[in-house]
N, C-alpha and C. Protein backbone atom coordinates (compact mmCIF):
# COMPACT_ATOMS: atom_id res chain seq x y z
N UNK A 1 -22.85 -118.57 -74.60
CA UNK A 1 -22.44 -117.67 -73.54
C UNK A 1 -23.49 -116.59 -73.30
N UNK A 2 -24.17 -116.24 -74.36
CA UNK A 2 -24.98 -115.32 -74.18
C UNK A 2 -26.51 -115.80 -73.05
N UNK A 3 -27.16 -117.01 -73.61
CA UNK A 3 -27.77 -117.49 -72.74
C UNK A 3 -27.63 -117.49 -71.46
N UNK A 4 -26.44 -117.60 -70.86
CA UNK A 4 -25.81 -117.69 -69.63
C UNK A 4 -26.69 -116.23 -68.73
N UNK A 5 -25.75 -115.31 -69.77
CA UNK A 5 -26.03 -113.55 -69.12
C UNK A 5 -27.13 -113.43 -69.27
N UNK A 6 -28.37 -114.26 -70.08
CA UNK A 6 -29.52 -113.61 -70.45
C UNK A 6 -30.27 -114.31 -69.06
N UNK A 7 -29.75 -115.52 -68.90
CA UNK A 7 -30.46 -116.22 -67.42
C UNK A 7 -30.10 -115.19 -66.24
N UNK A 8 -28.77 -115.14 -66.54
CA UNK A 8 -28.23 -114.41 -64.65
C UNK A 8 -29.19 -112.81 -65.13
N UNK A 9 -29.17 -111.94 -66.06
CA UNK A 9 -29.76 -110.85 -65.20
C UNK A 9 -31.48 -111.07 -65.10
N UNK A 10 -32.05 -111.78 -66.04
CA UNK A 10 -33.47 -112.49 -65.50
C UNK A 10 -33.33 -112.84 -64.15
N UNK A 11 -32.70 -113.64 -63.48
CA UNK A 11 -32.61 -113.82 -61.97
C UNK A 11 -32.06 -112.74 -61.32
N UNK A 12 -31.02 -111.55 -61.43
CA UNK A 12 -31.29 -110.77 -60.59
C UNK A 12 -32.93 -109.95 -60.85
N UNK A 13 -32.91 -109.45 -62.23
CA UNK A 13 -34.66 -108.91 -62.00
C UNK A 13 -35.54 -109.99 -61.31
N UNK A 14 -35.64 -110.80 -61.26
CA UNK A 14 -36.92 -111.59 -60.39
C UNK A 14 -36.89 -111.09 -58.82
N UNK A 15 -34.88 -111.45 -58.69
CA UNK A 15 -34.93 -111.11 -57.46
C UNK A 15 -35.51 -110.34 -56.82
N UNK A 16 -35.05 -108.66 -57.86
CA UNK A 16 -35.32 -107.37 -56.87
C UNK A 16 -36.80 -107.03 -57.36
N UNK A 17 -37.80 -108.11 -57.83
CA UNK A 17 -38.78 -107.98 -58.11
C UNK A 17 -39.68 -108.40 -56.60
N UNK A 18 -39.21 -109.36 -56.37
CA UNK A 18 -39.87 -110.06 -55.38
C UNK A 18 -39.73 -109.10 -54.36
N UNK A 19 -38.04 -108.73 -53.83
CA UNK A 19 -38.20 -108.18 -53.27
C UNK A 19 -38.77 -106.85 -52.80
N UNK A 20 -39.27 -106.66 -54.26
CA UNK A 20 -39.88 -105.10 -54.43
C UNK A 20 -41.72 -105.79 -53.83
N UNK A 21 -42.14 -106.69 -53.91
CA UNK A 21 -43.31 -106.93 -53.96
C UNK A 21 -42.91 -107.40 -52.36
N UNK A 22 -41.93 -107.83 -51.87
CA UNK A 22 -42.44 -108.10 -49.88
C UNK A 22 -42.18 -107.00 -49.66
N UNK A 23 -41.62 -105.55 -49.59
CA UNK A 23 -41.67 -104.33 -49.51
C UNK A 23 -42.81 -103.95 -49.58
N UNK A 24 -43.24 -103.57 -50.71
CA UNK A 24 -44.80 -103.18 -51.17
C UNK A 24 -45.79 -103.84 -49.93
N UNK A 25 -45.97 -105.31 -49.96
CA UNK A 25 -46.87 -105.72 -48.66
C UNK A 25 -46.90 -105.69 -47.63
N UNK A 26 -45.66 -105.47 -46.90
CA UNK A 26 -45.13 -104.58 -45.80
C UNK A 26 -45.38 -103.51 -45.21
N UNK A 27 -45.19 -102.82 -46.41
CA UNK A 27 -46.22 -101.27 -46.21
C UNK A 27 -47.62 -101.07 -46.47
N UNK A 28 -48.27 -102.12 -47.37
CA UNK A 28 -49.79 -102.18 -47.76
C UNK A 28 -50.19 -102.65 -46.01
N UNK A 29 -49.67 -103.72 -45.21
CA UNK A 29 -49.49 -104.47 -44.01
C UNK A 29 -49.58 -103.18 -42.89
N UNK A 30 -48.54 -102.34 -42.75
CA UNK A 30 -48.18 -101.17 -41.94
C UNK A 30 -49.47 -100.33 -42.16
N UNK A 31 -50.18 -100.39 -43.38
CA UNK A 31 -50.92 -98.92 -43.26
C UNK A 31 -52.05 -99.33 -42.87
N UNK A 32 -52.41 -100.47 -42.62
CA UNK A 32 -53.73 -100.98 -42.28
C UNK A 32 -53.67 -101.56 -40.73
N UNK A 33 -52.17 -101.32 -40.56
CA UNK A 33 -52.44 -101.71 -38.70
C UNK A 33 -52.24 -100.70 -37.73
N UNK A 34 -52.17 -99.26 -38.90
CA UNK A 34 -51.65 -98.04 -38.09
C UNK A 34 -52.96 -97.78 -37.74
N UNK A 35 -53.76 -97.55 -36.12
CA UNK A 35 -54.92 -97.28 -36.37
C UNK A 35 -55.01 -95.83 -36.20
N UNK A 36 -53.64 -95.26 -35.67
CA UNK A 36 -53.80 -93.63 -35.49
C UNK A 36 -53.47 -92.71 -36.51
N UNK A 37 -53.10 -93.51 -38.36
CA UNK A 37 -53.78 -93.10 -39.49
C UNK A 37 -54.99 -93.16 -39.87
N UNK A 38 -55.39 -91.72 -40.36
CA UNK A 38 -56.86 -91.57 -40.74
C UNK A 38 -56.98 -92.47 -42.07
N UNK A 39 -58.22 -93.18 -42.69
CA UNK A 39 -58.45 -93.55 -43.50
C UNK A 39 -58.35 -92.78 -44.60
N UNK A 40 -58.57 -91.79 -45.04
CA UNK A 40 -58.17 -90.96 -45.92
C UNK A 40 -56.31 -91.11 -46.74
N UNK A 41 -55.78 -90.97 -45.30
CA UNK A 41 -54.08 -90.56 -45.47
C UNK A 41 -53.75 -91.90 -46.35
N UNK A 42 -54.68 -93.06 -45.56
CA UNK A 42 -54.38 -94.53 -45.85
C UNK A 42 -54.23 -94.34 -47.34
N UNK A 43 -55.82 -93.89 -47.62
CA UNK A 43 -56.00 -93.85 -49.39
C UNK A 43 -55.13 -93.28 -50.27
N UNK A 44 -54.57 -91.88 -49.47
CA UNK A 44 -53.58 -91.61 -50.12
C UNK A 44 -52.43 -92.26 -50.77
N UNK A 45 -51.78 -93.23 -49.59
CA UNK A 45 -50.53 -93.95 -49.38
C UNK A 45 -50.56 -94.69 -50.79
N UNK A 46 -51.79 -95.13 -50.76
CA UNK A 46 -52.01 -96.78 -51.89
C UNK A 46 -52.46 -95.90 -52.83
N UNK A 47 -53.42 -95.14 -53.22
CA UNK A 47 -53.27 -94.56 -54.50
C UNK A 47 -51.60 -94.09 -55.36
N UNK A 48 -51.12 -93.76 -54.42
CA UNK A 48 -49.53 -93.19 -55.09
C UNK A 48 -48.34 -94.40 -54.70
N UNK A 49 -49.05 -95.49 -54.25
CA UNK A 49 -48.08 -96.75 -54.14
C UNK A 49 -48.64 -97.46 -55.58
N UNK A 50 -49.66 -96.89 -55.97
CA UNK A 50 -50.24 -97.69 -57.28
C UNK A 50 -49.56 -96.61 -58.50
N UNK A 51 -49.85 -95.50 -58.53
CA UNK A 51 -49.60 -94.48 -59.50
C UNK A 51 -47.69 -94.27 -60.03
N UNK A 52 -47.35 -94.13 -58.21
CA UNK A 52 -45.75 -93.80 -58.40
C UNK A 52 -45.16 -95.00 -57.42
N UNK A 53 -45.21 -96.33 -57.79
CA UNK A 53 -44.67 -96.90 -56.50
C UNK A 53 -43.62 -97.30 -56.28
N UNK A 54 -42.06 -97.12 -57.31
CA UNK A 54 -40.86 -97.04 -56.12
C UNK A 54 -40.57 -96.07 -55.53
N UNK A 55 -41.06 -94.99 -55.63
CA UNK A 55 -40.68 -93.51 -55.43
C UNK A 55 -41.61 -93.13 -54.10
N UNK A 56 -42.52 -93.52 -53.59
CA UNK A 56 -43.48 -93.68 -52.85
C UNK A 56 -43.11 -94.62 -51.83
N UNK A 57 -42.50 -95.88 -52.29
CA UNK A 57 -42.35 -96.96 -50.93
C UNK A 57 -41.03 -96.11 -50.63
N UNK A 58 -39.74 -95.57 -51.30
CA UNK A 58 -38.45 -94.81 -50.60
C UNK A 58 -39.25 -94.03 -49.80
N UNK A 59 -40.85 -93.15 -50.27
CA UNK A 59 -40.37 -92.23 -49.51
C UNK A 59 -40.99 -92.50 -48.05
N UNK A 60 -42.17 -93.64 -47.98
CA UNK A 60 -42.90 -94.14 -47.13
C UNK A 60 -41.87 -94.65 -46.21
N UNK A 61 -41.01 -95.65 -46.61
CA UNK A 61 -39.77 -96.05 -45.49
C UNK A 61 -38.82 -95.22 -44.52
N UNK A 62 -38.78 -94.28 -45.60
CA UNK A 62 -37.72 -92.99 -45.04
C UNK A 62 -38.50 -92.13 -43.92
N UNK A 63 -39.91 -92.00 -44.35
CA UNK A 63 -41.15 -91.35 -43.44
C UNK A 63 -41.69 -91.97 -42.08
N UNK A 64 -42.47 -93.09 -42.45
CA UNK A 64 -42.41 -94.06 -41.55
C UNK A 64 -41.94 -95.18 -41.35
N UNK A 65 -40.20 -95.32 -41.72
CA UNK A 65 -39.82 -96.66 -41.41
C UNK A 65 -39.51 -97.14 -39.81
N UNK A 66 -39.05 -95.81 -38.50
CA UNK A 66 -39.14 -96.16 -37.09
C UNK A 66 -40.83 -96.76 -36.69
N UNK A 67 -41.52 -95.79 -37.00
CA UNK A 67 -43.09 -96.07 -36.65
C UNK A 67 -43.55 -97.68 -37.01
N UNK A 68 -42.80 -97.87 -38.66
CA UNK A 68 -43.54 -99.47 -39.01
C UNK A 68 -42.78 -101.04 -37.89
N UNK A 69 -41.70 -100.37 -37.51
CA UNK A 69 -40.76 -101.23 -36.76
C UNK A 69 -41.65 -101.47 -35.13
N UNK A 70 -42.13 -99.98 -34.72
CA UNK A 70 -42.80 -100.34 -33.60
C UNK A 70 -44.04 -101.01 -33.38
N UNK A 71 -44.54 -100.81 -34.96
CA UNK A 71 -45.89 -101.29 -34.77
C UNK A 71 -46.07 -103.28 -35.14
N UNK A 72 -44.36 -103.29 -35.70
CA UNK A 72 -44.55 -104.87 -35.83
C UNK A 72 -44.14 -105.56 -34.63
N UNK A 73 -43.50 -104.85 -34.02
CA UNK A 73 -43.15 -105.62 -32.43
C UNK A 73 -44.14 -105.67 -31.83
N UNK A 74 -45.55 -103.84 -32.02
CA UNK A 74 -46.88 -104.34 -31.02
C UNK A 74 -47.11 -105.57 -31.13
N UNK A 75 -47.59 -105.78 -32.75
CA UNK A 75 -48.31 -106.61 -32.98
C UNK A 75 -47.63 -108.48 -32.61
N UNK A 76 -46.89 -108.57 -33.07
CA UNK A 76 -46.07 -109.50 -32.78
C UNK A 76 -46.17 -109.95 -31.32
N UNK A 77 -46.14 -109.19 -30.08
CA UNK A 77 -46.17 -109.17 -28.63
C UNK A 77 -47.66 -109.56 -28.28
N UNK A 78 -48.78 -108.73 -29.20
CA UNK A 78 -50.31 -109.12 -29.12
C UNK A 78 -50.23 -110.23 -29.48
N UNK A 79 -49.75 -110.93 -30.41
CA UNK A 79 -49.69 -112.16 -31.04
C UNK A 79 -49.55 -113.12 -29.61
N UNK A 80 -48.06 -113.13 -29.46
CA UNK A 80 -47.64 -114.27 -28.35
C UNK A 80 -48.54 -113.70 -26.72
N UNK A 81 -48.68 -112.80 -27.00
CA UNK A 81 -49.73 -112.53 -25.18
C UNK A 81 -51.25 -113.47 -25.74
N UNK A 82 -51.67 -113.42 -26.61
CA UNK A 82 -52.81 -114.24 -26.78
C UNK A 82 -52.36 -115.77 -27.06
N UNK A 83 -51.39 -115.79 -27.61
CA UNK A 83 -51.39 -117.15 -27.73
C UNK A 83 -51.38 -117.79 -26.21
N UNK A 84 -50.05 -117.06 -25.63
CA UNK A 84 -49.65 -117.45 -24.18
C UNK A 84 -51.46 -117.48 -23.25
N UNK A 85 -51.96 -116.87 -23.67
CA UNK A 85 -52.96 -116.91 -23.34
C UNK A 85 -54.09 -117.99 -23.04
N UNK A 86 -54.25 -117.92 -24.58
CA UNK A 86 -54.82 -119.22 -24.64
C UNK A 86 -54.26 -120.80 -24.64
N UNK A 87 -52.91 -120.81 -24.69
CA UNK A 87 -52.21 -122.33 -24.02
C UNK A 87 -52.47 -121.92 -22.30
N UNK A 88 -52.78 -121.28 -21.61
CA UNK A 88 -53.18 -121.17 -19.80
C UNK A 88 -54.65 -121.12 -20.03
N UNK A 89 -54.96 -120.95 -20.75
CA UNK A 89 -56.53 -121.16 -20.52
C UNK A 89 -56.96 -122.91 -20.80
N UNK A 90 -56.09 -123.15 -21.99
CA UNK A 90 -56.57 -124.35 -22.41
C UNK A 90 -55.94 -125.36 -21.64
N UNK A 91 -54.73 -124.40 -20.93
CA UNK A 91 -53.91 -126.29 -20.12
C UNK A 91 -54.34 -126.22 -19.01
N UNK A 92 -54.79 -125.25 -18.33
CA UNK A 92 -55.81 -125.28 -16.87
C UNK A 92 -54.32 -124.91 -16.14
N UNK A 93 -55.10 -125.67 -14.59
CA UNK A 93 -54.04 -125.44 -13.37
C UNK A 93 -53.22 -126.67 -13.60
N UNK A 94 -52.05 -126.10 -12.71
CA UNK A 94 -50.75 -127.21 -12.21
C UNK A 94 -51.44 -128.25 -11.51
N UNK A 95 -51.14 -129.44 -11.45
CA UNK A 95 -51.86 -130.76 -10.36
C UNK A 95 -51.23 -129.86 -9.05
N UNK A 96 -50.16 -128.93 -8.75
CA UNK A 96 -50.08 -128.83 -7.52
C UNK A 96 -50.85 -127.43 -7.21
N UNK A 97 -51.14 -126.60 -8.47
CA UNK A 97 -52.59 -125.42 -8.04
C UNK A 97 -53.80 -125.92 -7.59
N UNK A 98 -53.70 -127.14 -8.46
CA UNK A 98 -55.63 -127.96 -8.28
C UNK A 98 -55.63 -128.19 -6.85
N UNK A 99 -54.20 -129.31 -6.05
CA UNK A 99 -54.17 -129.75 -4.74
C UNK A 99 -54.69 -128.92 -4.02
N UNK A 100 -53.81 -127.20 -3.99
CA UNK A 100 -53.87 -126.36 -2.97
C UNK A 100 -55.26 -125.89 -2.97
N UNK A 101 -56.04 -125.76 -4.40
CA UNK A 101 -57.20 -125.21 -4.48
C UNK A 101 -58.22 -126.10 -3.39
N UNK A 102 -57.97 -127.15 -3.79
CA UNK A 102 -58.92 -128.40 -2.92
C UNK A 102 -58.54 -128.38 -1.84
N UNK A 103 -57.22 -128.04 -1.20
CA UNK A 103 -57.05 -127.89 0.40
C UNK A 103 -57.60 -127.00 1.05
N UNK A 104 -57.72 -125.94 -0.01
CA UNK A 104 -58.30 -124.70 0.28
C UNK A 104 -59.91 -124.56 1.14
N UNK A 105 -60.48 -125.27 -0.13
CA UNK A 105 -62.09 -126.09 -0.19
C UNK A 105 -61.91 -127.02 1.26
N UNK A 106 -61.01 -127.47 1.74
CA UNK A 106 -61.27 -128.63 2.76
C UNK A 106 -61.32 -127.94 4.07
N UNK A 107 -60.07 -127.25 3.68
CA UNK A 107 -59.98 -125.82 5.29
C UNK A 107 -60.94 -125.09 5.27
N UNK A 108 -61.70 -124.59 4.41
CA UNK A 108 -62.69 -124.17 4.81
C UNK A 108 -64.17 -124.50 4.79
N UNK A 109 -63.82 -125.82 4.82
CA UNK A 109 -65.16 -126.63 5.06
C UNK A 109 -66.46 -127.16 4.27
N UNK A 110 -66.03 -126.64 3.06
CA UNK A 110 -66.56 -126.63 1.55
C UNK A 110 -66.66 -128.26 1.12
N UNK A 111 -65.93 -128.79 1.38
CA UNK A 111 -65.78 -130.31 0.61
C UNK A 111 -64.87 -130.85 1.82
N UNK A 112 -65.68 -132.53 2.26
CA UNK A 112 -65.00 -133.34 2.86
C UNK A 112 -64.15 -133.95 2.44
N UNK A 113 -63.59 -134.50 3.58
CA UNK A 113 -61.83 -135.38 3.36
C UNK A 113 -62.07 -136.58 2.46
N UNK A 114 -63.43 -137.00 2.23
CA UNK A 114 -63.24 -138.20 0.98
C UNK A 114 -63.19 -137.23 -0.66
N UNK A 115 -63.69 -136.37 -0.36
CA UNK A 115 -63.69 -135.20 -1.84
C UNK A 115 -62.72 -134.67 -1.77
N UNK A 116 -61.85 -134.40 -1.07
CA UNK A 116 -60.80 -133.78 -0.92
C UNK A 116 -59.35 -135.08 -1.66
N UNK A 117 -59.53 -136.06 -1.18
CA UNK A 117 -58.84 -137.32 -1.36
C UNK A 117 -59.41 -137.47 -3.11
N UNK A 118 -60.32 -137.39 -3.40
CA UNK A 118 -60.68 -137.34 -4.72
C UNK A 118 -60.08 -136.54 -5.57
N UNK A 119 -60.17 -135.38 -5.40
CA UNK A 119 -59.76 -134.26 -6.23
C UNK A 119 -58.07 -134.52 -6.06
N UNK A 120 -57.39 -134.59 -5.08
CA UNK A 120 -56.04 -135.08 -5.04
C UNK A 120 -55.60 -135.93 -6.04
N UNK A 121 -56.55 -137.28 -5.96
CA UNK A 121 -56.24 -138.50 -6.99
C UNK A 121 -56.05 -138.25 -8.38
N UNK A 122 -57.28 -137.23 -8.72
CA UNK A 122 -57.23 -137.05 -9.59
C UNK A 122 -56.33 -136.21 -10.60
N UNK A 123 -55.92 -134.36 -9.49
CA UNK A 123 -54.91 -133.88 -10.04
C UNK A 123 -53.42 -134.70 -10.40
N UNK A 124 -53.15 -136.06 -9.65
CA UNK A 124 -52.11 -136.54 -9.67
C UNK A 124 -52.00 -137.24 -10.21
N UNK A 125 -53.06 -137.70 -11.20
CA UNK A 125 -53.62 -138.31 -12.35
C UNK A 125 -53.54 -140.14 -11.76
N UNK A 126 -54.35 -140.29 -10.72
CA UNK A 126 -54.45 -141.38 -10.51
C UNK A 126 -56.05 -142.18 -10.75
């Protein structure tokens, strides 16, 4: 029976271990994407996240826990605007942007009606 209790509170300590360590990187994470912290303050943060660090991440959360929330949505939003980004860069135009583009080119006299018939074929993947 004793084994039992000696497993279960080993697994809660792991638990609130771990969870003490995605906390900790969270905020190691936050202080390095704040860029309107001075490097200095930074040093501060992590010297006394090393020296005193549950007492330091309470008080870091309690301090800047609104600020770390906004700065993971920036980032998060930079994330998908570049991605979104680069899937429109990399998938090009619609076959019906390419058409209009090439009608465009034909009305104004840029490319004849057999190039024009070309570029058609092709947006329409023929």
């Amino acid at each position: 029976m004793d084994d039992f209790w000696d497993f279960f509170w080993l697994m809660i300590w792991a638990f609130l271990f771990v969870a003490y360590l995605i906390v900790l990187f969270q905020i190691i994470t936050d202080l390095f994407r704040d860029h309107e912290l001075s490097g200095w303050w930074k040093a501060v943060w992590v010297f006394f996240l090393i020296v005193v660090p549950f007492l330091t991440a309470l008080v870091y959360l309690i301090a800047r826990g609104p600020g770390m929330a906004r700065r993971q949505m920036a980032a998060a939003q930079q994330a998908k605007d570049a991605t979104d980004s680069y899937i429109q860069q990399v998938a090009g135009q619609s076959p019906a942007d390419e058409i209009a583009s090439a009608k465009a080119l034909l009305d104004a006299g840029t490319i004849t009606q057999d190039e024009f018939d070309h570029l058609k074929a092709k947006a329409m993947g023929r």
